[in-house]
C-alpha atoms as a PDB file:
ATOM      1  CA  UNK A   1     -39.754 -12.429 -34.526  1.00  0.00           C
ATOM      2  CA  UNK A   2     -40.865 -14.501 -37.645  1.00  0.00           C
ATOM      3  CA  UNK A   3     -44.215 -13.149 -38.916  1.00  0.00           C
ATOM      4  CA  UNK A   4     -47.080 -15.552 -38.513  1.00  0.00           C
ATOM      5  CA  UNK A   5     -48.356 -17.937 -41.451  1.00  0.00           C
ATOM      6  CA  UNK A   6     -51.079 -17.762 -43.109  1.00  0.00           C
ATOM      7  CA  UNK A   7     -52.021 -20.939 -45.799  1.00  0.00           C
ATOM      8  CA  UNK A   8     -51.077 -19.866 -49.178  1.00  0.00           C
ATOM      9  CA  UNK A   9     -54.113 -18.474 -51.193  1.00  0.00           C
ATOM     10  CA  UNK A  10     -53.555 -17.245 -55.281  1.00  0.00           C
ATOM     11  CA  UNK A  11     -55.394 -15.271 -57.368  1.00  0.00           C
ATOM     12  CA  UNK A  12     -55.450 -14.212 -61.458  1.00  0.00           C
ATOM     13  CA  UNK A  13     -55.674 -10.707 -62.245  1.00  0.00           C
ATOM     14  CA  UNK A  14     -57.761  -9.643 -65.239  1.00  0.00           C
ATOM     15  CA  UNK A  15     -58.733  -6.393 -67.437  1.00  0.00           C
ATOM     16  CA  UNK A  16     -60.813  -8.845 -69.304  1.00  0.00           C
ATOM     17  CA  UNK A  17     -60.756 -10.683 -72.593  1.00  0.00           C
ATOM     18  CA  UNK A  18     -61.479 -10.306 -76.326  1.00  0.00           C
ATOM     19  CA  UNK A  19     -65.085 -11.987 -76.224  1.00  0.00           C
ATOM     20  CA  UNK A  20     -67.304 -13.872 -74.403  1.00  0.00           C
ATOM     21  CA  UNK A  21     -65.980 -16.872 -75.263  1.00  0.00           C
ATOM     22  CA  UNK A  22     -62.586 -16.008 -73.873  1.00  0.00           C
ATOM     23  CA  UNK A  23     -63.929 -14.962 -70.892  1.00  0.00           C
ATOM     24  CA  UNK A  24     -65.386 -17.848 -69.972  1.00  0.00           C
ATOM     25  CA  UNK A  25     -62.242 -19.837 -71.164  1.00  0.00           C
ATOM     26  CA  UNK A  26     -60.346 -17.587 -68.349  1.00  0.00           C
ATOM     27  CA  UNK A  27     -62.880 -18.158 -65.916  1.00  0.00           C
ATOM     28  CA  UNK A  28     -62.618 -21.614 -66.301  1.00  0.00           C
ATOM     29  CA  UNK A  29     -58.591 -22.054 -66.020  1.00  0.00           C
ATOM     30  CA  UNK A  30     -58.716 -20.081 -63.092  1.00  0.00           C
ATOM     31  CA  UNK A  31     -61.019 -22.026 -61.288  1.00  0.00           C
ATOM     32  CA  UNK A  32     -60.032 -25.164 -62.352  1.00  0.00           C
ATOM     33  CA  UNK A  33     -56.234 -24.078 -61.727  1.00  0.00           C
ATOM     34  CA  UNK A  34     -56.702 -23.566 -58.070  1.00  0.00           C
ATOM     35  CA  UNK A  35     -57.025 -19.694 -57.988  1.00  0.00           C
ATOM     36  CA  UNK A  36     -59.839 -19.034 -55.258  1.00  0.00           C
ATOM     37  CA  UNK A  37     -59.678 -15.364 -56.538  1.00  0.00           C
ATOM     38  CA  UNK A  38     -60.214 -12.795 -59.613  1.00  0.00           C
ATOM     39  CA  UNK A  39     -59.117  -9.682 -59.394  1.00  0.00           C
ATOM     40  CA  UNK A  40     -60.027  -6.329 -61.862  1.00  0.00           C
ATOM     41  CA  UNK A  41     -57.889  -3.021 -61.796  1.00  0.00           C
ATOM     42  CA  UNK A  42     -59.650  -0.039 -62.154  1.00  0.00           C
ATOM     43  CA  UNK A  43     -58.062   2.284 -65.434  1.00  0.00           C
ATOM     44  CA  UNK A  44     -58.845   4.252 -68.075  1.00  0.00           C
ATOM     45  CA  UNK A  45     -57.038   1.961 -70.443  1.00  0.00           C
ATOM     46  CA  UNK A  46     -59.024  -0.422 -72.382  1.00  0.00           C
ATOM     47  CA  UNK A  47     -60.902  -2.957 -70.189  1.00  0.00           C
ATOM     48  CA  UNK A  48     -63.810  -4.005 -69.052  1.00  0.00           C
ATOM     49  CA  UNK A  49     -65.797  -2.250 -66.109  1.00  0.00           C
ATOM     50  CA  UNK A  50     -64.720  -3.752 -63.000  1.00  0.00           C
ATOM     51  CA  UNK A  51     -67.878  -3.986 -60.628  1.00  0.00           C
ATOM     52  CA  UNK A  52     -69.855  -5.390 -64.013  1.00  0.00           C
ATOM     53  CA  UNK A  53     -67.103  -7.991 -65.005  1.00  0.00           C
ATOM     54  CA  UNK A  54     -66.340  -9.144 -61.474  1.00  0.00           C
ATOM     55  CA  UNK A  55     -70.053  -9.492 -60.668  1.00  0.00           C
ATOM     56  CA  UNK A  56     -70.176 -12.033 -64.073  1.00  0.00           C
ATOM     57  CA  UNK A  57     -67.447 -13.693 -62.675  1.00  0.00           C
ATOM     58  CA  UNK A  58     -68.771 -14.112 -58.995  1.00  0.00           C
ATOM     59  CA  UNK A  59     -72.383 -15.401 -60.851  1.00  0.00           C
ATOM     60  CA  UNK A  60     -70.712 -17.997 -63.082  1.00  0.00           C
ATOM     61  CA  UNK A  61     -68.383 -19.543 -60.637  1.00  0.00           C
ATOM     62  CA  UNK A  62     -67.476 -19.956 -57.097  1.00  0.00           C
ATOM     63  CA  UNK A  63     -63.940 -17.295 -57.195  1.00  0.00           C
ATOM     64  CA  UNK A  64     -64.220 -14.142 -54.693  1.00  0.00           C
ATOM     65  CA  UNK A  65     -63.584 -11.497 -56.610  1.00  0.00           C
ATOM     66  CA  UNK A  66     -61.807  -7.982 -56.470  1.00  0.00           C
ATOM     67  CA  UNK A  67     -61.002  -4.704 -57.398  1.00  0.00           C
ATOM     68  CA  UNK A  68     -57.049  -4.496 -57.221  1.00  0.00           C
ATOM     69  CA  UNK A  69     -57.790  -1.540 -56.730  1.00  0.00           C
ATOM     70  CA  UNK A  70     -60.224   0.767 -56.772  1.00  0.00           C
ATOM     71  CA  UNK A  71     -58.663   4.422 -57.791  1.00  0.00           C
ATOM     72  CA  UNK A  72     -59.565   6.398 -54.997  1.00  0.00           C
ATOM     73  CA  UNK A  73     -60.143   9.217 -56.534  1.00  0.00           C
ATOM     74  CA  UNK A  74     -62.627   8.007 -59.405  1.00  0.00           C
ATOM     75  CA  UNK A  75     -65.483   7.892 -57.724  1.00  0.00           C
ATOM     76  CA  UNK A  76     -67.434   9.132 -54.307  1.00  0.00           C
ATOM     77  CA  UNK A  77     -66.728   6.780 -51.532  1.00  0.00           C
ATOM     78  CA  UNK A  78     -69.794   6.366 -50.424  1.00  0.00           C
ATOM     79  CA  UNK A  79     -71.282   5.152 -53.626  1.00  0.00           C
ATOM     80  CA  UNK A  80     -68.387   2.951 -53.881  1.00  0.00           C
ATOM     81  CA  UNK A  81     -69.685   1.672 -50.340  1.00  0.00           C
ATOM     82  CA  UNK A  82     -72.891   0.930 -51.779  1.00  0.00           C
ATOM     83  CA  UNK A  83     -71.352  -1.057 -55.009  1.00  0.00           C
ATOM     84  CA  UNK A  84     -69.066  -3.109 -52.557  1.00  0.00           C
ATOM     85  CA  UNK A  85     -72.444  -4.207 -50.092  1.00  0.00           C
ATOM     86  CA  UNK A  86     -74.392  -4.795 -53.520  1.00  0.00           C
ATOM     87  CA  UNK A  87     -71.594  -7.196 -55.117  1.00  0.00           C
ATOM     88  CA  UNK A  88     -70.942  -8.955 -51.865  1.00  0.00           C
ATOM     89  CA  UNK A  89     -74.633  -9.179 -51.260  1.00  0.00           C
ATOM     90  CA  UNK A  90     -75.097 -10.890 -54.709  1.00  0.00           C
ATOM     91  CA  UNK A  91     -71.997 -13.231 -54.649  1.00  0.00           C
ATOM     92  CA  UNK A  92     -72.741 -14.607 -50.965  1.00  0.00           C
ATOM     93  CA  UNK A  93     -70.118 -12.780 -49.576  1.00  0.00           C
ATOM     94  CA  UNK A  94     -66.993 -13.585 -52.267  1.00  0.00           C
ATOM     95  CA  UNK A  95     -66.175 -10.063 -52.521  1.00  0.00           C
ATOM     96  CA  UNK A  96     -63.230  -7.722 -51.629  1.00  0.00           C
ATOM     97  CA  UNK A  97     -62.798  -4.441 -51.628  1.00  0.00           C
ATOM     98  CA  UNK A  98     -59.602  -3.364 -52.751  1.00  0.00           C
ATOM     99  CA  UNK A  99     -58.795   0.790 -52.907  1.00  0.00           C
ATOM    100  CA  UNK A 100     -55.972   2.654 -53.323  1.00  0.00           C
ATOM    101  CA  UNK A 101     -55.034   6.677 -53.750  1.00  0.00           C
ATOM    102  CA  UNK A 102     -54.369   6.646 -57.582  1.00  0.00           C
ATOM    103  CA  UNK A 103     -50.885   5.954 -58.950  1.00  0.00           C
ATOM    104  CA  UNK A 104     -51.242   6.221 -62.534  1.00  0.00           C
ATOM    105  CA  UNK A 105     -50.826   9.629 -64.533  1.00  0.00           C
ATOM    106  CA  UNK A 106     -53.073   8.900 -67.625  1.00  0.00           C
ATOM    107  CA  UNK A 107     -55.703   7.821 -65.840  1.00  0.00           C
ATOM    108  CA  UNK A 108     -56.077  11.422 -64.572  1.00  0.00           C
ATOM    109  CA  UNK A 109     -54.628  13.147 -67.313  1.00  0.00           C
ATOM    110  CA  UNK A 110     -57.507  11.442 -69.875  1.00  0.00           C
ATOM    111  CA  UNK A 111     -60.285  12.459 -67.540  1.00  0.00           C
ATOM    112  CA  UNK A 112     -59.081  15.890 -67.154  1.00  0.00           C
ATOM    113  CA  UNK A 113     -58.800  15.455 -63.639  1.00  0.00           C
ATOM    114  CA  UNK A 114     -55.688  17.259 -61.669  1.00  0.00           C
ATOM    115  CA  UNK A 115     -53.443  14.480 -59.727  1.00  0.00           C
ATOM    116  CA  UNK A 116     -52.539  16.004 -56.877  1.00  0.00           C
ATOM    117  CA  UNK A 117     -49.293  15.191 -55.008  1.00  0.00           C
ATOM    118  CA  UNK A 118     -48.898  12.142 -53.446  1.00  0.00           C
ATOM    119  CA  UNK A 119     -49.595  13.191 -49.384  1.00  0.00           C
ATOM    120  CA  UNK A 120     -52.617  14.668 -50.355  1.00  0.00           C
ATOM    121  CA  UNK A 121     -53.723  11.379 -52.177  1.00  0.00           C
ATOM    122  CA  UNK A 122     -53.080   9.780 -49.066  1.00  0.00           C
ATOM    123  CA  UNK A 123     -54.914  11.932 -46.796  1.00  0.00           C
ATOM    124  CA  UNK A 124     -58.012  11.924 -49.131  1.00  0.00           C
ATOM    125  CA  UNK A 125     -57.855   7.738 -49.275  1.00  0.00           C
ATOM    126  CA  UNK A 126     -57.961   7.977 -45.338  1.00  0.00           C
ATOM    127  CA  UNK A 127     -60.932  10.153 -45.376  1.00  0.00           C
ATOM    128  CA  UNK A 128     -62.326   8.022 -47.880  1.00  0.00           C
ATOM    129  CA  UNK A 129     -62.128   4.463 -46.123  1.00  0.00           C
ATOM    130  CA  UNK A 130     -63.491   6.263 -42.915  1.00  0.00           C
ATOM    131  CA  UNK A 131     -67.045   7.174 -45.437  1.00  0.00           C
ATOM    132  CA  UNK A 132     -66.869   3.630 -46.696  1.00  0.00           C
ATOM    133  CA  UNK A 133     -66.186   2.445 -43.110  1.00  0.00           C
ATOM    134  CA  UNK A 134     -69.235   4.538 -41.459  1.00  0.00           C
ATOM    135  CA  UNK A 135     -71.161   3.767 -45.121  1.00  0.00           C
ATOM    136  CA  UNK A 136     -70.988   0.019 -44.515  1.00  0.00           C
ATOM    137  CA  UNK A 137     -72.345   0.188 -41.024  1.00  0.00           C
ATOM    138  CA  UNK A 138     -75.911   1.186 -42.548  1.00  0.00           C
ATOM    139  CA  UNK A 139     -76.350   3.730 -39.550  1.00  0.00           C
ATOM    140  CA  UNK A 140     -77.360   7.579 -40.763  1.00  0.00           C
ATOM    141  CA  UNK A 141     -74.232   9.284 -40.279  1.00  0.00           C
ATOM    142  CA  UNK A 142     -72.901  12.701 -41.096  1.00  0.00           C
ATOM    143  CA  UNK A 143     -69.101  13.209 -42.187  1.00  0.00           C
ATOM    144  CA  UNK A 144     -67.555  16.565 -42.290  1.00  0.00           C
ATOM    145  CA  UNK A 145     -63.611  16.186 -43.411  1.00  0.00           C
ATOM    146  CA  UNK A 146     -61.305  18.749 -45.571  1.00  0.00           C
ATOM    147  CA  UNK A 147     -61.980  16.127 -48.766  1.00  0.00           C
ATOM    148  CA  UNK A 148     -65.133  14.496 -48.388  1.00  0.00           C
ATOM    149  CA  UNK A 149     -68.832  15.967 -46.594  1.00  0.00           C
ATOM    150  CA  UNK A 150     -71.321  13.309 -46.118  1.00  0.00           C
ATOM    151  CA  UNK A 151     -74.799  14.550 -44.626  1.00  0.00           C
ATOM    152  CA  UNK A 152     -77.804  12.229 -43.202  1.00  0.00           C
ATOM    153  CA  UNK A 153     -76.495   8.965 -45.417  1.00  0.00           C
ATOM    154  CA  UNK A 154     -77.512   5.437 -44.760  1.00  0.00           C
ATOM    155  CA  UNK A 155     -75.787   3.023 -46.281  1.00  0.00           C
ATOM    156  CA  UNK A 156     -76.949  -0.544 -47.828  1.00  0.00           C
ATOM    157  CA  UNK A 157     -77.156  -3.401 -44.607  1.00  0.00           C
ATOM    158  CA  UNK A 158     -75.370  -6.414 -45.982  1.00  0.00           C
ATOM    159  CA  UNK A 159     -72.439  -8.739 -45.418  1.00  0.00           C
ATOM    160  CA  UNK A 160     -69.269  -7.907 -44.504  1.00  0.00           C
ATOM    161  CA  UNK A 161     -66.590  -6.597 -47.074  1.00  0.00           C
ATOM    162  CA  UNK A 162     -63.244  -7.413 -46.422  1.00  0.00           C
ATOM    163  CA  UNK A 163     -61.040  -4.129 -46.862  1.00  0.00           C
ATOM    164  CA  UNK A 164     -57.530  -4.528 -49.218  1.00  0.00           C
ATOM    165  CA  UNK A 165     -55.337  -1.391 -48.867  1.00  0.00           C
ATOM    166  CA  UNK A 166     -52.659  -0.995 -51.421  1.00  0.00           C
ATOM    167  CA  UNK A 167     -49.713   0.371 -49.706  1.00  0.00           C
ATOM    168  CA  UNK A 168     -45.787   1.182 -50.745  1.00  0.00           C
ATOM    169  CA  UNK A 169     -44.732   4.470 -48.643  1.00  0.00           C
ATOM    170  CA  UNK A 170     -44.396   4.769 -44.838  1.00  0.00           C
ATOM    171  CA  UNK A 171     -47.721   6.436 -44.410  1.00  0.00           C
ATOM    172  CA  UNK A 172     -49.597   4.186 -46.583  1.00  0.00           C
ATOM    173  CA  UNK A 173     -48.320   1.350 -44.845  1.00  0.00           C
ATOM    174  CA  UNK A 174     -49.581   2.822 -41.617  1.00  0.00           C
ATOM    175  CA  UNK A 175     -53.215   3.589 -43.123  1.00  0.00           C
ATOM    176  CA  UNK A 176     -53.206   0.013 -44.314  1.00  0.00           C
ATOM    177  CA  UNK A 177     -52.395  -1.342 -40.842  1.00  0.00           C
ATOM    178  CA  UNK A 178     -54.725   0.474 -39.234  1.00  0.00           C
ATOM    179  CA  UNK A 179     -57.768   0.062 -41.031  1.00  0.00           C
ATOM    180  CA  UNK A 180     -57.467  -2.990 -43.856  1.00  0.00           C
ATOM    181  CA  UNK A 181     -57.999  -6.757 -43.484  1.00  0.00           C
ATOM    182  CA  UNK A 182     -55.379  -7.277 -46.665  1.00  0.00           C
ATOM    183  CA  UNK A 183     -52.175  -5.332 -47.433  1.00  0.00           C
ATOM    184  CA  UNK A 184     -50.821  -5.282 -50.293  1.00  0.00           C
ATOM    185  CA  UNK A 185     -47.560  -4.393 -51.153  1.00  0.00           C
ATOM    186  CA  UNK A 186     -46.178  -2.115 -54.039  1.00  0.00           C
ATOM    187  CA  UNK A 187     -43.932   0.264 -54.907  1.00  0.00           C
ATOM    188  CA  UNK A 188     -43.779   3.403 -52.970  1.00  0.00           C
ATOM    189  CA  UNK A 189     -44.572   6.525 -54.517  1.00  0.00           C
ATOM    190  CA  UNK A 190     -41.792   8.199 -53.161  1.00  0.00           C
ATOM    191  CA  UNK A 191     -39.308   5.359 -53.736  1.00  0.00           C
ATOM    192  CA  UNK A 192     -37.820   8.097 -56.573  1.00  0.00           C
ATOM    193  CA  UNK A 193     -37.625   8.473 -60.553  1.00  0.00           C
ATOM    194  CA  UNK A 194     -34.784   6.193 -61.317  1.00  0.00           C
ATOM    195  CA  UNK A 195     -35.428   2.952 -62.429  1.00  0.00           C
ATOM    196  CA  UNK A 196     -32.955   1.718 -60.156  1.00  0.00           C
ATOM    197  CA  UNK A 197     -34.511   3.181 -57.062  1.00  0.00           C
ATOM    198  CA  UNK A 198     -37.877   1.501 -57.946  1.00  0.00           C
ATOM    199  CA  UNK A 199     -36.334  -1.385 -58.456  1.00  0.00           C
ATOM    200  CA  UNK A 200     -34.693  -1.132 -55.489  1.00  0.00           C
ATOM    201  CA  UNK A 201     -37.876  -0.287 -53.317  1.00  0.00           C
ATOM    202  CA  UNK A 202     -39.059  -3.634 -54.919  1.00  0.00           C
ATOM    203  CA  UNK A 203     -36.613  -5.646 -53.379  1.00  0.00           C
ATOM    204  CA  UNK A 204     -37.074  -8.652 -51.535  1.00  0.00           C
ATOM    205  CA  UNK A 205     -34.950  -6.611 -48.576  1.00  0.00           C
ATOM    206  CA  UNK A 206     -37.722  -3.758 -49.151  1.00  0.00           C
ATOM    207  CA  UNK A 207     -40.523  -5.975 -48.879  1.00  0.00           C
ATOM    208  CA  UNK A 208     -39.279  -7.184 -45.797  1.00  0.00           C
ATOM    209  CA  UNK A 209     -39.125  -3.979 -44.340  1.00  0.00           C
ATOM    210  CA  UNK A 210     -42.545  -2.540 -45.148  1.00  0.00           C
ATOM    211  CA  UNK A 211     -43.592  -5.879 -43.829  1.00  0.00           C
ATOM    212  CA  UNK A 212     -42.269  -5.042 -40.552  1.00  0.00           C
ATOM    213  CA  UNK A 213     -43.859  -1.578 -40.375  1.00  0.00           C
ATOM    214  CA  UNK A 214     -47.294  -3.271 -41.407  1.00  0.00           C
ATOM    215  CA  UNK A 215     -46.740  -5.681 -38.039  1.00  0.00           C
ATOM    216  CA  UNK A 216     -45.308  -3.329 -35.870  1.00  0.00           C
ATOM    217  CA  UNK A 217     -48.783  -1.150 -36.564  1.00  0.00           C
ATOM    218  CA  UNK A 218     -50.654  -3.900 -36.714  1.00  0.00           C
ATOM    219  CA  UNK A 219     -50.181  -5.210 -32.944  1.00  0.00           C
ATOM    220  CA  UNK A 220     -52.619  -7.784 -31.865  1.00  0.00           C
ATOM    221  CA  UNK A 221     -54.601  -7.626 -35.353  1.00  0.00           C
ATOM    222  CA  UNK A 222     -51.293  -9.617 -37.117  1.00  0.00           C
ATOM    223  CA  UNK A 223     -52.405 -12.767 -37.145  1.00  0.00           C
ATOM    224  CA  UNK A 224     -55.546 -11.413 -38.775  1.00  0.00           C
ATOM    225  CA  UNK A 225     -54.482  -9.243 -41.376  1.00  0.00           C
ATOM    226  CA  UNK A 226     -53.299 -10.904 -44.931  1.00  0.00           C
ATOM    227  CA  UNK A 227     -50.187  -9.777 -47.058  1.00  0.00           C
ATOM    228  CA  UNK A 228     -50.576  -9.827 -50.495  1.00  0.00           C
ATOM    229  CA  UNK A 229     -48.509  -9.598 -53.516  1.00  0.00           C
ATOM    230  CA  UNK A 230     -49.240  -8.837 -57.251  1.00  0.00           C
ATOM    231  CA  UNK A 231     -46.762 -11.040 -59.356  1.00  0.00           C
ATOM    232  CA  UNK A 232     -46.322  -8.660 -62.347  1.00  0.00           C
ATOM    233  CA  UNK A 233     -42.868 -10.938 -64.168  1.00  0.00           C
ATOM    234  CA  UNK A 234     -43.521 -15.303 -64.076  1.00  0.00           C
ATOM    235  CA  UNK A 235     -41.095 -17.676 -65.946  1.00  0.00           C
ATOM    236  CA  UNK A 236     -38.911 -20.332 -65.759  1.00  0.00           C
ATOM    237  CA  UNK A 237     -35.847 -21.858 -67.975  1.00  0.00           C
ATOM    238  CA  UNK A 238     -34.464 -19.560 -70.846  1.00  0.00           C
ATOM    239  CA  UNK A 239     -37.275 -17.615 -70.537  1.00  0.00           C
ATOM    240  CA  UNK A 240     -36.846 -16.817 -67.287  1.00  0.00           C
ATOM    241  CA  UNK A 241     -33.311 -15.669 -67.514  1.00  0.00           C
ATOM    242  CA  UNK A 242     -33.721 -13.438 -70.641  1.00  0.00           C
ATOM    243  CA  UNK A 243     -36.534 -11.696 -68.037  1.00  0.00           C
ATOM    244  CA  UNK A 244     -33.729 -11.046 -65.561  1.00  0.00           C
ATOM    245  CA  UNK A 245     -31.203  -9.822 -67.577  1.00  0.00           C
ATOM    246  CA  UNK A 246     -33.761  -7.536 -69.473  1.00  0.00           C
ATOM    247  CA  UNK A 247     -34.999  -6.422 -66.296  1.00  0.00           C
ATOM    248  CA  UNK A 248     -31.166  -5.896 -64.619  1.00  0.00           C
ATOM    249  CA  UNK A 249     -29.630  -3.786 -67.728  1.00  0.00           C
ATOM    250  CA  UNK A 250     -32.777  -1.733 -67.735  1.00  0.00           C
ATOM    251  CA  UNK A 251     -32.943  -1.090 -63.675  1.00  0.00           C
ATOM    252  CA  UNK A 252     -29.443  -1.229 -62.866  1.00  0.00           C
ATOM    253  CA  UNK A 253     -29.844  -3.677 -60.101  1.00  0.00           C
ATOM    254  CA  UNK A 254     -27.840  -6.935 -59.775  1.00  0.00           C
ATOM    255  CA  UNK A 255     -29.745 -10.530 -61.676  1.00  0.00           C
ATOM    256  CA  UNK A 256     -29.784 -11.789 -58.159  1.00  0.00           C
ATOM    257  CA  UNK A 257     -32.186  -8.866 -56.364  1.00  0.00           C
ATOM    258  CA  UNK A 258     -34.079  -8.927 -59.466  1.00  0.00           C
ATOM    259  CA  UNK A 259     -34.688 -13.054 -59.024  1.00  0.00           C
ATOM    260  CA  UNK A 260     -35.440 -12.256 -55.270  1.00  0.00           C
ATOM    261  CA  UNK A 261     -37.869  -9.395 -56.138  1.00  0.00           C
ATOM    262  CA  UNK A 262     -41.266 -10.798 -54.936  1.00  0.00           C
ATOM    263  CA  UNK A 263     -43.296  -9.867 -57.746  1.00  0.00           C
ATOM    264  CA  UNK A 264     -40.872 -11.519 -59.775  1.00  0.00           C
ATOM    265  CA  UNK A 265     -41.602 -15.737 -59.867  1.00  0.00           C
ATOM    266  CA  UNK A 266     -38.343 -16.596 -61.997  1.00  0.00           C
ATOM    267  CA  UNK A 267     -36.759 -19.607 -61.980  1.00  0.00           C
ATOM    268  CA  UNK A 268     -35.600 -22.982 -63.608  1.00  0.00           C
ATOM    269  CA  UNK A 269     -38.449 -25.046 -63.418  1.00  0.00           C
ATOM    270  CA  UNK A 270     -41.765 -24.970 -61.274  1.00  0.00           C
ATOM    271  CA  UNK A 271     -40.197 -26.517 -58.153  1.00  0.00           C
ATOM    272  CA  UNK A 272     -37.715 -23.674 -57.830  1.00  0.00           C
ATOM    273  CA  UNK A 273     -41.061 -21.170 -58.211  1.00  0.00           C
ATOM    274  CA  UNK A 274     -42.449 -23.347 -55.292  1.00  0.00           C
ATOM    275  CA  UNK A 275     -39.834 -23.182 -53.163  1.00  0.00           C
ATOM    276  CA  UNK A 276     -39.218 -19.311 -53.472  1.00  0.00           C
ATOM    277  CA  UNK A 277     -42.654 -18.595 -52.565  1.00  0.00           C
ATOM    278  CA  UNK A 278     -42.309 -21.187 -49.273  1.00  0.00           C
ATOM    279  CA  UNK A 279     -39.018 -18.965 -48.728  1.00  0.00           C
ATOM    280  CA  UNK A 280     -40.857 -15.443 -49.471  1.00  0.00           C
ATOM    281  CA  UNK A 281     -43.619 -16.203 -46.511  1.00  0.00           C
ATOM    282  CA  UNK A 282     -41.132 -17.390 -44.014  1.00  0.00           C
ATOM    283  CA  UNK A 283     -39.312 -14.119 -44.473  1.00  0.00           C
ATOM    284  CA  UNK A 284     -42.352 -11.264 -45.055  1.00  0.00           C
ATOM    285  CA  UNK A 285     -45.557 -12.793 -44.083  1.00  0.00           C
ATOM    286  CA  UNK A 286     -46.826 -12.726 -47.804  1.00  0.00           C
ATOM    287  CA  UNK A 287     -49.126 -15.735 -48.318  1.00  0.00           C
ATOM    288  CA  UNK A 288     -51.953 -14.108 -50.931  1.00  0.00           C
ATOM    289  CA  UNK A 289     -50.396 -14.324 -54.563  1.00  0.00           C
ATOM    290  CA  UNK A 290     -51.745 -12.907 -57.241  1.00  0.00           C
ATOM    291  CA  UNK A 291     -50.382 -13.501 -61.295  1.00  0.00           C
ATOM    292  CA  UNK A 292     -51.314 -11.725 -64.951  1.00  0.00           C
ATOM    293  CA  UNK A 293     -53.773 -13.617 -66.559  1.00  0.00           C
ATOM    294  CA  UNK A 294     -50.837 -14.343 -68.932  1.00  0.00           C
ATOM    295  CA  UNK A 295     -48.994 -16.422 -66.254  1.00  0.00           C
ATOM    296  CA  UNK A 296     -51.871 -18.631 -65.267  1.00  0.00           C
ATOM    297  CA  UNK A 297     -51.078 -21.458 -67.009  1.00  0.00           C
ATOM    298  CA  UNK A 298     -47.326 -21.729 -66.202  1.00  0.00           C
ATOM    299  CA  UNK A 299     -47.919 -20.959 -62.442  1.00  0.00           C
ATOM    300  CA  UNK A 300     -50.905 -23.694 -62.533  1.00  0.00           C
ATOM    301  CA  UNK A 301     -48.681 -26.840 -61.098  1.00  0.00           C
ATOM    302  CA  UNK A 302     -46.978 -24.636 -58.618  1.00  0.00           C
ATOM    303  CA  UNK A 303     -50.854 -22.843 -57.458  1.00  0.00           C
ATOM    304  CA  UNK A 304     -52.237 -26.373 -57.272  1.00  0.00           C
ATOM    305  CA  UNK A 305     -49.310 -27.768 -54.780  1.00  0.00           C
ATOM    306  CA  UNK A 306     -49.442 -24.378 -52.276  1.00  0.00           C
ATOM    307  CA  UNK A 307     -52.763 -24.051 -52.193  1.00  0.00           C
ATOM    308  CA  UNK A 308     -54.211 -24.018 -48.502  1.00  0.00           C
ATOM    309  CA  UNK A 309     -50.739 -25.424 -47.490  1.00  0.00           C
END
């Protein structure tokens, strides 16, 4: 069965900018460039604060913003409830909440915090969309789970907050069927050390695999539910192919699965980068795009001819 289509939608993804002037000058490509989106990670690395950025953003123009993602384990979920209602309340709505369960080693390691294996990352994200869940209904409710306790809360009434899941592994694909309204796809956490075997759970083939786990759990939600993609290599020409190659020798993986990765958008000129992306839907579902800030003006003439197509 061919996964339903969605219209293409893109987004930029942002830690921020040098000044104020270049942050404006990046608000204003994106918008004008056709991106409907901006979205913030959430790291210890030099960057600007998510919810305080992204609320700038969603004041000064008309992009939905969002985190991509929210580390999990950063901050209580149900005060991360209550910054999601307050940003969508604020931006009319153009808001997404994007969470995952924490990936990245120096984030913990530079807040002293232990990173505990990877299942028990998953369980406590579950736990934790099921606070911001119950949170976001704005009914008293009491939790009581093996991560989080939650006693006689009431969240913050206000509009709805679409849910974005990051997901790689079987079980996080799961959890993100079952309770997001966007999936994104990355690489698993248990995909392995090599860089081959990333590489390899990168794959096109990979991605449309994990695909078909998100719609066999999804059932009747499928034609609901949006896949998403962060774009983390663009190019096209010579620049393109000295990309692939660089990326081949230092994976071990053939040119050709690393031109086919989806967040890869390599090719010889912007048609080619058009018609991969028409190719990558029919064959996973993916239709939400999202590029480095770095990328936004080559992928421009290719965002402005998929858009809403």
């Amino acid at each position: 069965m061919n996964p339903p289509r969605r219209p293409f939608r893109f987004g930029v993804l942002t830690k921020g900018a040098p000044s104020r002037e270049a942050w404006l000058e990046l608000l204003g490509r994106a918008e004008d460039g056709g991106c409907s989106a901006l979205h913030m990670p959430l790291h210890t690395s030099p960057q600007y604060a998510p919810f305080v950025a992204l609320a700038d953003a969603a004041a000064r123009t008309g992009l939905t913003v969002t985190t991509l993602v929210h580390t999990n384990d950063l901050q209580h979920p149900a005060l991360l409830a209550r910054d999601a209602t307050t940003l969508a309340m604020l931006s009319d709505g153009r808001f997404e909440l994007g969470i995952g369960a924490g990936w990245k080693e120096a984030d913990y390691h530079q807040l002293g915090l232990a990173m505990d294996p990877g299942p028990l990352r998953v369980d406590r994200l579950a736990e934790a969309i099921e606070v911001v869940r119950k949170t976001w209904s704005a009914e008293p409710f009491v939790f009581e789970g093996k991560h989080y306790t939650v006693r006689d809360l009431q969240g913050l009434a206000g509009p709805r907050v679409p849910l974005l899941v990051g997901a790689g592994g079987e079980r996080m694909l799961r959890l993100a069927a079952r309770t997001a309204d966007i999936v994104s796809f990355s690489r698993s956490m248990s995909a392995g050390s090599t860089a081959r075997e990333v590489a390899v759970d990168a794959s096109l083939e990979s991605t449309e695999r994990k695909a078909a786990v998100v719609r066999q759990h999804l059932g009747d939600r499928a034609g609901e539910v949006e896949l998403h993609i962060l774009v983390v290599r663009a190019g096209t020409g010579a620049d393109a192919q000295r990309q692939l190659d660089e990326y081949a020798a230092a994976s071990g993986v053939s040119a050709g699965t690393a031109g086919q990765t989806p967040e890869h958008l390599l090719g010889r000129d912007a048609q080619e980068l058009e018609d991969m992306l028409v190719e990558r839907r029919s064959r996973t579902g993916i239709s939400y795009y999202v590029f480095r800030d770095v990328h936004l003006d080559l992928v421009r003439p290719v965002i402005e001819r998929l858009a809403g197509t």
